[in-house]
N, C-alpha and C. Protein backbone atom coordinates (compact mmCIF):
# COMPACT_ATOMS: atom_id res chain seq x y z
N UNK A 1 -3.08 0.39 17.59
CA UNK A 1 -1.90 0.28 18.42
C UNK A 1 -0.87 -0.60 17.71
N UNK A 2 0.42 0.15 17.73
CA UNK A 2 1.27 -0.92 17.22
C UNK A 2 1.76 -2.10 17.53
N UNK A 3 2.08 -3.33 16.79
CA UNK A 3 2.29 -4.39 17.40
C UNK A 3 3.93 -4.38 17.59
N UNK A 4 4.33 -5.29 18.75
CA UNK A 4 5.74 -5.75 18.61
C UNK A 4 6.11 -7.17 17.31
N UNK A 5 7.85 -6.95 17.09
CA UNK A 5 7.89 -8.26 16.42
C UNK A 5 7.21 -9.34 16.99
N UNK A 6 7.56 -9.55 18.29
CA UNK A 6 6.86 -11.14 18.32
C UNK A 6 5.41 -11.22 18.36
N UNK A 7 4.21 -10.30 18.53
CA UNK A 7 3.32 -10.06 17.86
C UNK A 7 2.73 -10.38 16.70
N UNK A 8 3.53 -9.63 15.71
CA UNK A 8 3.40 -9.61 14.34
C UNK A 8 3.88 -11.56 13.97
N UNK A 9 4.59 -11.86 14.42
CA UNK A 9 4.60 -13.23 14.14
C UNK A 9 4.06 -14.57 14.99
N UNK A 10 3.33 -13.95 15.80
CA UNK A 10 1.98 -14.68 16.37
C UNK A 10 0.89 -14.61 15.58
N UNK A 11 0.53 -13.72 15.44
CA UNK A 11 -0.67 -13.05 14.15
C UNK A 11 -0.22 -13.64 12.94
N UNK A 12 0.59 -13.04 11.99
CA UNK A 12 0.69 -14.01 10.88
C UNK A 12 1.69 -14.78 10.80
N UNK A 13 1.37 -16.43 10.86
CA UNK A 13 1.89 -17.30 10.91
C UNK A 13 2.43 -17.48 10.12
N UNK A 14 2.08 -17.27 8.51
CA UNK A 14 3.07 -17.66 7.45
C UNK A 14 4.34 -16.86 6.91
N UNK A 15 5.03 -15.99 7.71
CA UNK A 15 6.08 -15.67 8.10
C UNK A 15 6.67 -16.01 8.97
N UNK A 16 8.16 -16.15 8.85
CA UNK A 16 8.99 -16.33 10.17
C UNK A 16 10.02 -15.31 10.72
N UNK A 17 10.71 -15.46 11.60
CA UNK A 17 11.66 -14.54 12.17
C UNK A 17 12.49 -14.04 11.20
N UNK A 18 12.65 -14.51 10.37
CA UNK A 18 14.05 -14.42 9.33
C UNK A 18 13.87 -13.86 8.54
N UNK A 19 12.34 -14.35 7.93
CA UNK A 19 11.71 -13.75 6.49
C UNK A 19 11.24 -12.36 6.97
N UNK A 20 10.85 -12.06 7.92
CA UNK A 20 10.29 -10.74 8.56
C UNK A 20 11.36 -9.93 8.57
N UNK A 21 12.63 -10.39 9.09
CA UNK A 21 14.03 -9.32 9.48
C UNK A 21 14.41 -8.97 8.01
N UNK A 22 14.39 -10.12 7.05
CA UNK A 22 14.75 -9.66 5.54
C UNK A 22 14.07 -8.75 4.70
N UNK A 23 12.68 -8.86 5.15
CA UNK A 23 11.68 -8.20 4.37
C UNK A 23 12.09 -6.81 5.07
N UNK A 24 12.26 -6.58 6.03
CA UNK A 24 12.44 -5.31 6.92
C UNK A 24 13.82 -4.80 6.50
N UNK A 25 14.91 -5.55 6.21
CA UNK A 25 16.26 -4.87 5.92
C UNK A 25 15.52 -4.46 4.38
N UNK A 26 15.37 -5.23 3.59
CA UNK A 26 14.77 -5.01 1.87
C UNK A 26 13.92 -3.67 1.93
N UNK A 27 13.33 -3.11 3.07
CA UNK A 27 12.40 -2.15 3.16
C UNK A 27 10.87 -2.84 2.25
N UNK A 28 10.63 -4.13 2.16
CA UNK A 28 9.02 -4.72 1.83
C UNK A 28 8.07 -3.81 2.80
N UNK A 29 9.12 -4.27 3.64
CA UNK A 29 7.90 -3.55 5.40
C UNK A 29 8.59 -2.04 5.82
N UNK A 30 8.07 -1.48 6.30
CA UNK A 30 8.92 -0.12 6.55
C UNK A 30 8.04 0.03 8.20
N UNK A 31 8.48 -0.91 9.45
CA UNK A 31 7.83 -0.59 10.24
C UNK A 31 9.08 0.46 11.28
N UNK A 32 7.91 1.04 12.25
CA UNK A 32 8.53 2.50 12.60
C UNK A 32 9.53 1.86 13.84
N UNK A 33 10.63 2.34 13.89
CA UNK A 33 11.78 2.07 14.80
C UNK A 33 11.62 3.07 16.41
N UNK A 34 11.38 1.83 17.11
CA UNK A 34 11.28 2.85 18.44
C UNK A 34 11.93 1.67 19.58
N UNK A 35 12.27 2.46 21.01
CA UNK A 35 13.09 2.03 21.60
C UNK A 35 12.81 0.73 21.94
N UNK A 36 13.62 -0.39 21.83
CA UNK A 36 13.05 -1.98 22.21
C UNK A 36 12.70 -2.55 21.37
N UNK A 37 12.39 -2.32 20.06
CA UNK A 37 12.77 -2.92 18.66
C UNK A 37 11.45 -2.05 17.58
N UNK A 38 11.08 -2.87 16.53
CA UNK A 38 10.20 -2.39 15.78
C UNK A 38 8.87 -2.44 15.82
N UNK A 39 8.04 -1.34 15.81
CA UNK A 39 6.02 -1.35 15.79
C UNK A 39 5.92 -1.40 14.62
N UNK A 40 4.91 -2.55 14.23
CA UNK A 40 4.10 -2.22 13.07
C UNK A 40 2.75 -2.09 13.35
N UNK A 41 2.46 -1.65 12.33
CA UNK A 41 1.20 -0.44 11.98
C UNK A 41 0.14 -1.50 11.20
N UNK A 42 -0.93 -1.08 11.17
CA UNK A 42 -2.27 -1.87 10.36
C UNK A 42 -1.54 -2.45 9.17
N UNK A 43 -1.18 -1.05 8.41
CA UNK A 43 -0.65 -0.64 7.01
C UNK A 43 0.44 -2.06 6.67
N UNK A 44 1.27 -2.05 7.71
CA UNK A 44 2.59 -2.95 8.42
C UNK A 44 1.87 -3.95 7.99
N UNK A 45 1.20 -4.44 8.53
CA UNK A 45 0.68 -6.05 8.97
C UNK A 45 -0.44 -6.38 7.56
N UNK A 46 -0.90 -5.28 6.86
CA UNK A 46 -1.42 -5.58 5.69
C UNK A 46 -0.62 -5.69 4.65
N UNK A 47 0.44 -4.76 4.61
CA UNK A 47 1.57 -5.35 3.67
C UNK A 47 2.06 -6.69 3.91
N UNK A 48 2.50 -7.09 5.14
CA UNK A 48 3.21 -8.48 5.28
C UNK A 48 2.27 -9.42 4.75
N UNK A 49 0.64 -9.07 4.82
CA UNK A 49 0.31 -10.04 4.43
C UNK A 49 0.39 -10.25 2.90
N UNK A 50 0.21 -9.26 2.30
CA UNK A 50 0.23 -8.98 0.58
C UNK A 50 1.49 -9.82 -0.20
N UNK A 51 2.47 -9.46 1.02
CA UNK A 51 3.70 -9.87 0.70
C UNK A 51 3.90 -11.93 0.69
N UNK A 52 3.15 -12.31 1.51
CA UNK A 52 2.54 -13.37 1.85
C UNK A 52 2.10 -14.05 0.73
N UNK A 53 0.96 -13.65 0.26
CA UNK A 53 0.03 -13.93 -0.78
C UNK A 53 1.01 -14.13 -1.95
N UNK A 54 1.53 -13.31 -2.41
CA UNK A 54 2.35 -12.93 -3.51
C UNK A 54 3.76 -13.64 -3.72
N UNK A 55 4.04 -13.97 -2.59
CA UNK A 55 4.98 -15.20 -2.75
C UNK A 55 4.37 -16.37 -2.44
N UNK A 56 3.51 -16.49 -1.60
CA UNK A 56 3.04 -18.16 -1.80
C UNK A 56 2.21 -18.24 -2.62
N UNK A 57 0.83 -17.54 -3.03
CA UNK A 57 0.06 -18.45 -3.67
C UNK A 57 0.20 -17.97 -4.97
N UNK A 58 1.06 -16.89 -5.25
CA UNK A 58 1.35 -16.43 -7.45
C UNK A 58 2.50 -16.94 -7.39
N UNK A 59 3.71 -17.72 -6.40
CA UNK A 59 5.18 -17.93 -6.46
C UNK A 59 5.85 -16.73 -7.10
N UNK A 60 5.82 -15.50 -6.59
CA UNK A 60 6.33 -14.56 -6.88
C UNK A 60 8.07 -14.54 -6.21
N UNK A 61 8.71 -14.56 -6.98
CA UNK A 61 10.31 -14.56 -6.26
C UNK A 61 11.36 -13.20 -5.79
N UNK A 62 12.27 -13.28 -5.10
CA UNK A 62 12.67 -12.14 -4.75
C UNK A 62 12.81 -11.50 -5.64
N UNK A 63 13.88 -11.45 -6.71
CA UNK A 63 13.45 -10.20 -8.03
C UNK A 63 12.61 -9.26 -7.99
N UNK A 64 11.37 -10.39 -8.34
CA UNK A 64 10.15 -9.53 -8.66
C UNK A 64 9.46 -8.71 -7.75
N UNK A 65 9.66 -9.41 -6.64
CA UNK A 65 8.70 -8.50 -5.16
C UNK A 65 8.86 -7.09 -5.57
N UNK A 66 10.04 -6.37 -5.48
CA UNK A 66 10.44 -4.81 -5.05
C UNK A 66 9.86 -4.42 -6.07
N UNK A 67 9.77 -4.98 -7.75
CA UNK A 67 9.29 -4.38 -8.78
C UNK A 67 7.59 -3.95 -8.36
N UNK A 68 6.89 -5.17 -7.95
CA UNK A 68 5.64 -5.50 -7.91
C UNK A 68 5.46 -4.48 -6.75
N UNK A 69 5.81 -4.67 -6.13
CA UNK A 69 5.59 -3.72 -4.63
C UNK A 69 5.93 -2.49 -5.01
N UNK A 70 6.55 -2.09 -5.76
CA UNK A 70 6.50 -0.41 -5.87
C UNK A 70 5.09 -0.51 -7.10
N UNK A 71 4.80 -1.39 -8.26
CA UNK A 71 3.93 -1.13 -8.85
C UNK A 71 2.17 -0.92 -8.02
N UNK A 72 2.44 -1.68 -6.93
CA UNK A 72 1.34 -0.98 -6.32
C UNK A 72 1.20 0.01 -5.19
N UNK A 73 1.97 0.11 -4.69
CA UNK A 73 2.65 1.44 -4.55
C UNK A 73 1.86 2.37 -5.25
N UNK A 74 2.51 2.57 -6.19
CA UNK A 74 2.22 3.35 -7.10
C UNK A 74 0.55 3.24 -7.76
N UNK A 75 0.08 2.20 -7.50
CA UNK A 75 -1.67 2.45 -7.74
C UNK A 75 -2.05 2.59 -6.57
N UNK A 76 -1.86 2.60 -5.53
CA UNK A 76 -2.74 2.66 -4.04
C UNK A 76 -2.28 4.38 -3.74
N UNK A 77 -1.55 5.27 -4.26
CA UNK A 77 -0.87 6.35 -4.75
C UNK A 77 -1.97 7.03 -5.69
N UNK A 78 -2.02 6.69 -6.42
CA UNK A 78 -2.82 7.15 -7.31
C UNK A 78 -4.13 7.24 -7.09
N UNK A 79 -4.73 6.15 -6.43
CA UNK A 79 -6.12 5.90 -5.70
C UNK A 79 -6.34 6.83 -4.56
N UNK A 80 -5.55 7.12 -3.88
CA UNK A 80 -5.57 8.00 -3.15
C UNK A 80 -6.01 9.66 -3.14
N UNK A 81 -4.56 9.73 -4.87
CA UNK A 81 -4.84 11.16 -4.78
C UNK A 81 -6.13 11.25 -6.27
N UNK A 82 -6.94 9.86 -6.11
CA UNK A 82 -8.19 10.45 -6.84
C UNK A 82 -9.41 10.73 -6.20
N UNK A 83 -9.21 9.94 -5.44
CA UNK A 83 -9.96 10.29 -3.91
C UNK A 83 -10.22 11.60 -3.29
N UNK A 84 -9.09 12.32 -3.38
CA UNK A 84 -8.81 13.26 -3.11
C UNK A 84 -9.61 14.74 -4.02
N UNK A 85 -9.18 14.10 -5.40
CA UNK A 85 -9.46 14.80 -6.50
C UNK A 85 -11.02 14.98 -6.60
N UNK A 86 -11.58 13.23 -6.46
CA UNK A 86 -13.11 13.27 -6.41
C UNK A 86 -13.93 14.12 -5.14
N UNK A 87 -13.33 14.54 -4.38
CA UNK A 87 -13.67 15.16 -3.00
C UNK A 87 -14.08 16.66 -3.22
N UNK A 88 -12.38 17.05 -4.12
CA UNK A 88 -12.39 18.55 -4.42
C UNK A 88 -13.58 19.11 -5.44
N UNK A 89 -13.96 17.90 -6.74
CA UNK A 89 -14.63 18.14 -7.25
C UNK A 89 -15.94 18.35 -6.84
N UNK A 90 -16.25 17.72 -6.01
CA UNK A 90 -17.82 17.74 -5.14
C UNK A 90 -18.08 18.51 -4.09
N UNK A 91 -17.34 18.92 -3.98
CA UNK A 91 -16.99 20.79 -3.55
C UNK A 91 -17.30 22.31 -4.30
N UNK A 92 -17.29 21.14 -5.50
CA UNK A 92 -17.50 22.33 -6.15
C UNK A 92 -18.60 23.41 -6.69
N UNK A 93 -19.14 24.46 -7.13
CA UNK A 93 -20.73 24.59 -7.37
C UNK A 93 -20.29 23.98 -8.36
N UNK A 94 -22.33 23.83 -8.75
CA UNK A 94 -22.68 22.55 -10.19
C UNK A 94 -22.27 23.30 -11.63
N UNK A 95 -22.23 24.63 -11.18
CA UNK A 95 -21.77 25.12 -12.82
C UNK A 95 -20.78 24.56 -13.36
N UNK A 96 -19.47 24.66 -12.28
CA UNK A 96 -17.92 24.19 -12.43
C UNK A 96 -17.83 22.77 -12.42
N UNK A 97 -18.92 21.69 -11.96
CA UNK A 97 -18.54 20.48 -12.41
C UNK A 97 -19.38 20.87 -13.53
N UNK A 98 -20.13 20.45 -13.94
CA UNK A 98 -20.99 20.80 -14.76
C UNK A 98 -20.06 20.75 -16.40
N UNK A 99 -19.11 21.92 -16.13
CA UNK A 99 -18.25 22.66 -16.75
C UNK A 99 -16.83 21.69 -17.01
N UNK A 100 -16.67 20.59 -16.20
CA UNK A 100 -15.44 20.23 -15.80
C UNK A 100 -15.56 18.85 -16.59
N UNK A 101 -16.71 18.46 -16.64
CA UNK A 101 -17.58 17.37 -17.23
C UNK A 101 -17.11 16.98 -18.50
N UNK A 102 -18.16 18.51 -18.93
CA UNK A 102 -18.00 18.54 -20.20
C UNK A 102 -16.40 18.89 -21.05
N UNK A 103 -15.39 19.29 -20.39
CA UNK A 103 -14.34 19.29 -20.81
C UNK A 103 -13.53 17.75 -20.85
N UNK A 104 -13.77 16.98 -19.80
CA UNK A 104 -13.54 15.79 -20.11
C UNK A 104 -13.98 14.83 -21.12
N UNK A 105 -15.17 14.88 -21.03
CA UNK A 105 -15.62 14.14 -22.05
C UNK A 105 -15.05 14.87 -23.41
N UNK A 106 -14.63 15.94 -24.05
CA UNK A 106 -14.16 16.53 -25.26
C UNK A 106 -12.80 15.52 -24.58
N UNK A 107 -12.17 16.00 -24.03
CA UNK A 107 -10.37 15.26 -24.02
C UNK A 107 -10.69 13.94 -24.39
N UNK A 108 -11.88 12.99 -23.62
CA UNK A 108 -12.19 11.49 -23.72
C UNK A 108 -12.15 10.95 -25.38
N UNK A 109 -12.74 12.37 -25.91
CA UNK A 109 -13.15 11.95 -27.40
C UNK A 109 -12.00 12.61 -28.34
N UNK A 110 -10.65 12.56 -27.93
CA UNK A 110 -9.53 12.94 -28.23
C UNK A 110 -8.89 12.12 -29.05
């Protein structure tokens, strides 16, 4: 269930009203807009915290956030669609992994 703002800043304390509205204009947080202000989502409230971490305890500064935050982005992206990949493969009959294997390992030894 989604939380409201004042929620989300009962729960995590090491944000405030301000830093939350900024992170939310910056798009850090992308929580969903519905009537009476903004819900965030698990996803929501695990980012804020990441976002948390990453400026207090590495002193990560504004600059860097959007870089860093799309760089994982972009691996939790990728993790995903291997997940995905590893799924299709185990689907598959054993000839075709089997088969799929051994073509990797030739590319590996490329």
């Amino acid at each position: 269930m989604p939380l409201r703002t004042e929620e989300v800043l009962a729960s995590c304390r090491r944000v405030n009203a301000a830093e939350l509205t900024l992170w939310v204009e910056r798009h850090w947080v992308r929580p969903q807009h519905e009537s009476g202000g903004l819900a965030f989502s698990d996803a929501d409230m695990a980012r804020l915290e990441l976002i948390c971490d990453l400026r207090q305890d590495l002193a990560l500064d504004d600059e860097a956030m959007p870089v860093v935050l799309s760089l994982l982005d972009s691996v939790y992206g990728l993790r995903r669609r291997l997940r995905v990949l590893a799924e299709a493969i185990g689907q598959l009959p054993p000839e075709a992994r089997d088969l799929l294997r051994e073509e990797l390992r030739k590319l590996e030894e490329e």
